[in-house]
C-alpha atoms as a PDB file:
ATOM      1  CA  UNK A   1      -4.858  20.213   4.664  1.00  0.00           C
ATOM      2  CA  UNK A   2      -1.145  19.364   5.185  1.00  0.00           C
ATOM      3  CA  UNK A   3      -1.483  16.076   4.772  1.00  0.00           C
ATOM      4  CA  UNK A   4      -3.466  16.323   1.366  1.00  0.00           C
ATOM      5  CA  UNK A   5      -0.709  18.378   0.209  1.00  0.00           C
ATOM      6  CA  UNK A   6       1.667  15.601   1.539  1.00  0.00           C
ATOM      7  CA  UNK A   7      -0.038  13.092  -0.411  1.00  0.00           C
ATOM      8  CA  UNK A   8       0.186  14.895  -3.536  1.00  0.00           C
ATOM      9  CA  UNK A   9       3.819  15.412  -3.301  1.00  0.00           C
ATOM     10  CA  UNK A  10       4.337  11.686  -2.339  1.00  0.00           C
ATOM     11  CA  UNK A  11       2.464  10.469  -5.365  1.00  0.00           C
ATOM     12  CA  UNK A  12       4.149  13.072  -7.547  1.00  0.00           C
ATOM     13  CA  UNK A  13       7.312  11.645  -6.315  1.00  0.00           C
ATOM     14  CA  UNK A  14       6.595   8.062  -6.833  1.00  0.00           C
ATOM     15  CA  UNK A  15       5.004   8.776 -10.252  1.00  0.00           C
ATOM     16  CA  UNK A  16       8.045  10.116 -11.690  1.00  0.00           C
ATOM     17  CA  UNK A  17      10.406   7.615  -9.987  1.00  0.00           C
ATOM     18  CA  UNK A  18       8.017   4.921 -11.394  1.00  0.00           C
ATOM     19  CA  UNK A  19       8.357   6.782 -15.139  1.00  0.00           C
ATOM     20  CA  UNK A  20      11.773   7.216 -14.826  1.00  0.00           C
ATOM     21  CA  UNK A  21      12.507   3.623 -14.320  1.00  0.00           C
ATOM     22  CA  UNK A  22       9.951   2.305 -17.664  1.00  0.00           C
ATOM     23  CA  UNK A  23      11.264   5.504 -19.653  1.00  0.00           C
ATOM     24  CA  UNK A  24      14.254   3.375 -21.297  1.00  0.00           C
ATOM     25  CA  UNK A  25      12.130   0.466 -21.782  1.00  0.00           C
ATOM     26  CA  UNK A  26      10.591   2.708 -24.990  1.00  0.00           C
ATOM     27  CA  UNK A  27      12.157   2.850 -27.546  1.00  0.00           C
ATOM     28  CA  UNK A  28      10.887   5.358 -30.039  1.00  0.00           C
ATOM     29  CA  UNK A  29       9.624   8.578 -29.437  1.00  0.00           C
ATOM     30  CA  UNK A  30       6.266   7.919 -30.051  1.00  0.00           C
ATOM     31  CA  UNK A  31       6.361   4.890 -27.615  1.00  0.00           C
ATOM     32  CA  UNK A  32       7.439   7.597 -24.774  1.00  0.00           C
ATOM     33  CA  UNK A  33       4.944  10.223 -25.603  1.00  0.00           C
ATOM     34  CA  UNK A  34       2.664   7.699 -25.445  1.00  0.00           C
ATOM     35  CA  UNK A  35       4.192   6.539 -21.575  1.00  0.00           C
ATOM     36  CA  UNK A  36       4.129  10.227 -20.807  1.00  0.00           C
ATOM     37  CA  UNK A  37       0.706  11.009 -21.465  1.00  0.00           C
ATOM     38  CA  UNK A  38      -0.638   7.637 -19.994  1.00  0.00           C
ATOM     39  CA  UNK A  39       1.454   8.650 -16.833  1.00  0.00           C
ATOM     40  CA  UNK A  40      -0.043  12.276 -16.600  1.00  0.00           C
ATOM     41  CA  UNK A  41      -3.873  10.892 -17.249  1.00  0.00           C
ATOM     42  CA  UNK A  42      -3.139   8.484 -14.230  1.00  0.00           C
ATOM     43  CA  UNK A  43      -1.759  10.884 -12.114  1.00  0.00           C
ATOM     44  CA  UNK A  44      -4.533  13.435 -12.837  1.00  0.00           C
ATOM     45  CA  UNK A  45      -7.506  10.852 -12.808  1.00  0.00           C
ATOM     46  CA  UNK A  46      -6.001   9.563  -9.186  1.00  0.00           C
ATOM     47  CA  UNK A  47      -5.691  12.843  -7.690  1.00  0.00           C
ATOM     48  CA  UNK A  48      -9.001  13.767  -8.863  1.00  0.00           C
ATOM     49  CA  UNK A  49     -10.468  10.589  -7.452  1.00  0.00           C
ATOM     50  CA  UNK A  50      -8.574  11.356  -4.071  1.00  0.00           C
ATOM     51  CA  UNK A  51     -10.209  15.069  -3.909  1.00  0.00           C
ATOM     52  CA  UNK A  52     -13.610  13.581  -4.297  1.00  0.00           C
ATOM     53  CA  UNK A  53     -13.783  11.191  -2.221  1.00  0.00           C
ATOM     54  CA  UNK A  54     -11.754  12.997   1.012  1.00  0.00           C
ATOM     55  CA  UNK A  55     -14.787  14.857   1.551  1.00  0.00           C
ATOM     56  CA  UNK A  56     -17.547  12.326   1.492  1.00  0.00           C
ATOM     57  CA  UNK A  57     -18.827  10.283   4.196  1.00  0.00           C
ATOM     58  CA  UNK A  58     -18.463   6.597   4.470  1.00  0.00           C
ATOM     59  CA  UNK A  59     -21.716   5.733   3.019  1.00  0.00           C
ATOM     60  CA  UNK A  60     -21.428   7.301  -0.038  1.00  0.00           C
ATOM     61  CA  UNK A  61     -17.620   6.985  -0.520  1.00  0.00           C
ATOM     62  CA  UNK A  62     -19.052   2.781  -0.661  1.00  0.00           C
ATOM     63  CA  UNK A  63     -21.427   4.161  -3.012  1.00  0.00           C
ATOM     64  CA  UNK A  64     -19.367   6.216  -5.563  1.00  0.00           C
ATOM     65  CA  UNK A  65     -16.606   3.392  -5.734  1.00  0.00           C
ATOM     66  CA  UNK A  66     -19.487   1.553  -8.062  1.00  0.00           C
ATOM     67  CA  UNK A  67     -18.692   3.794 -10.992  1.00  0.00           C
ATOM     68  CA  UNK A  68     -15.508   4.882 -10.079  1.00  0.00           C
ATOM     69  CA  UNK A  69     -14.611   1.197 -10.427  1.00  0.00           C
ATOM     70  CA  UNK A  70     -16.090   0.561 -13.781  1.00  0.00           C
ATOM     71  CA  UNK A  71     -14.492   3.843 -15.232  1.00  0.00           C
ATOM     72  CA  UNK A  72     -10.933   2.142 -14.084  1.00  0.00           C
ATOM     73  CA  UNK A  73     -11.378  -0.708 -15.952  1.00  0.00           C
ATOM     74  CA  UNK A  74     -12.819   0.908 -19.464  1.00  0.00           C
ATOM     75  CA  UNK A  75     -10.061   3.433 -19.104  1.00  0.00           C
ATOM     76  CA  UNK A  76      -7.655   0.636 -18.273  1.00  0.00           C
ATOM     77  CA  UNK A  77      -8.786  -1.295 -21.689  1.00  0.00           C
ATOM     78  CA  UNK A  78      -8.416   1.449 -23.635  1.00  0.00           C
ATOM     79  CA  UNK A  79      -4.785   2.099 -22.260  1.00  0.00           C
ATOM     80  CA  UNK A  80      -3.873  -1.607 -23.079  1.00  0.00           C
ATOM     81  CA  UNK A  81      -5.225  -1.455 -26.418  1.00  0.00           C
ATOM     82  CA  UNK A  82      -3.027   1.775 -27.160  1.00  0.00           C
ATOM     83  CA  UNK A  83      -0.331   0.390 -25.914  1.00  0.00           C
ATOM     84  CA  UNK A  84      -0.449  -2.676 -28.098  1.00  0.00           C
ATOM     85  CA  UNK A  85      -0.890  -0.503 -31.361  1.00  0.00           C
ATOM     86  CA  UNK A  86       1.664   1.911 -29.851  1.00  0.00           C
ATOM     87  CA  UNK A  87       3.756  -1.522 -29.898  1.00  0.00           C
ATOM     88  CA  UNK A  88       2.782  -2.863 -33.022  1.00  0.00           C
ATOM     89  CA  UNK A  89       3.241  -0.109 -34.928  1.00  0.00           C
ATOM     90  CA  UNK A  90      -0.031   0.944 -35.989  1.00  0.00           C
ATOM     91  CA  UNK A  91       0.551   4.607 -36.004  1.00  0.00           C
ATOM     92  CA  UNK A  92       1.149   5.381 -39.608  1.00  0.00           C
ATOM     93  CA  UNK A  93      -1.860   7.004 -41.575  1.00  0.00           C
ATOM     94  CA  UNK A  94      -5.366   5.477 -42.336  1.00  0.00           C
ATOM     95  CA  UNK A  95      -5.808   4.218 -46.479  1.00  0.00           C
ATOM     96  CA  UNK A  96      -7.428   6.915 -47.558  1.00  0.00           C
ATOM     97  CA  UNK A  97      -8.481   5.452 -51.422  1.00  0.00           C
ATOM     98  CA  UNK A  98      -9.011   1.998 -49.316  1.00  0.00           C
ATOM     99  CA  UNK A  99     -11.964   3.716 -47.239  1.00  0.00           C
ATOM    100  CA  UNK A 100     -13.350   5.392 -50.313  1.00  0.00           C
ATOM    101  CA  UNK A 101     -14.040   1.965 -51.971  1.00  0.00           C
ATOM    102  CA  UNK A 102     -15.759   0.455 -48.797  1.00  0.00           C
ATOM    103  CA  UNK A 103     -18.092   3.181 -48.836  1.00  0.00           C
END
């Protein structure tokens, strides 16, 4: 059990070194909210992932890994889409009159 909690505080750690040092590589607020909540997801999904699989046995820790590796690279996608409209500046409000004439 101490070492769990010793890996927890160690990843903490380096998580918010790691944010620290890409914090003044944002800009605007929005880009940093955006780092933040990427950042927290992460640290969340990877602790989470770390809980399940302490206490499985080696057969099925193989076996989970399967889906555990496809969700990491939809959820990684999805981060690098965001991040590229976070970017580009694509947060501003949908056309409103626009999507009434395509319907």
């Amino acid at each position: 059990m101490f070492f769990l909690v010793l890996f927890v505080a160690a990843a903490f750690l380096a998580g918010a070194f790691f944010l620290r040092r890409l914090l003044p590589q944002y800009a605007t607020a929005i880009q940093r909210s955006w780092l933040v909540r990427v950042s927290l997801f992460a640290f969340c999904g990877l602790l989470l992932l770390g809980l399940v699989l302490v206490p499985l046995p080696n057969k099925h820790r193989l076996v989970a890994l399967v889906p555990i590796f496809f969700l990491i690279t939809a959820f990684v996608r999805i981060f690098k889409s965001g991040k590229a409209r976070v970017r580009a500046g694509e947060h501003s409000a949908p056309d409103v009159e626009r999507m009434k004439r395509m319907n």
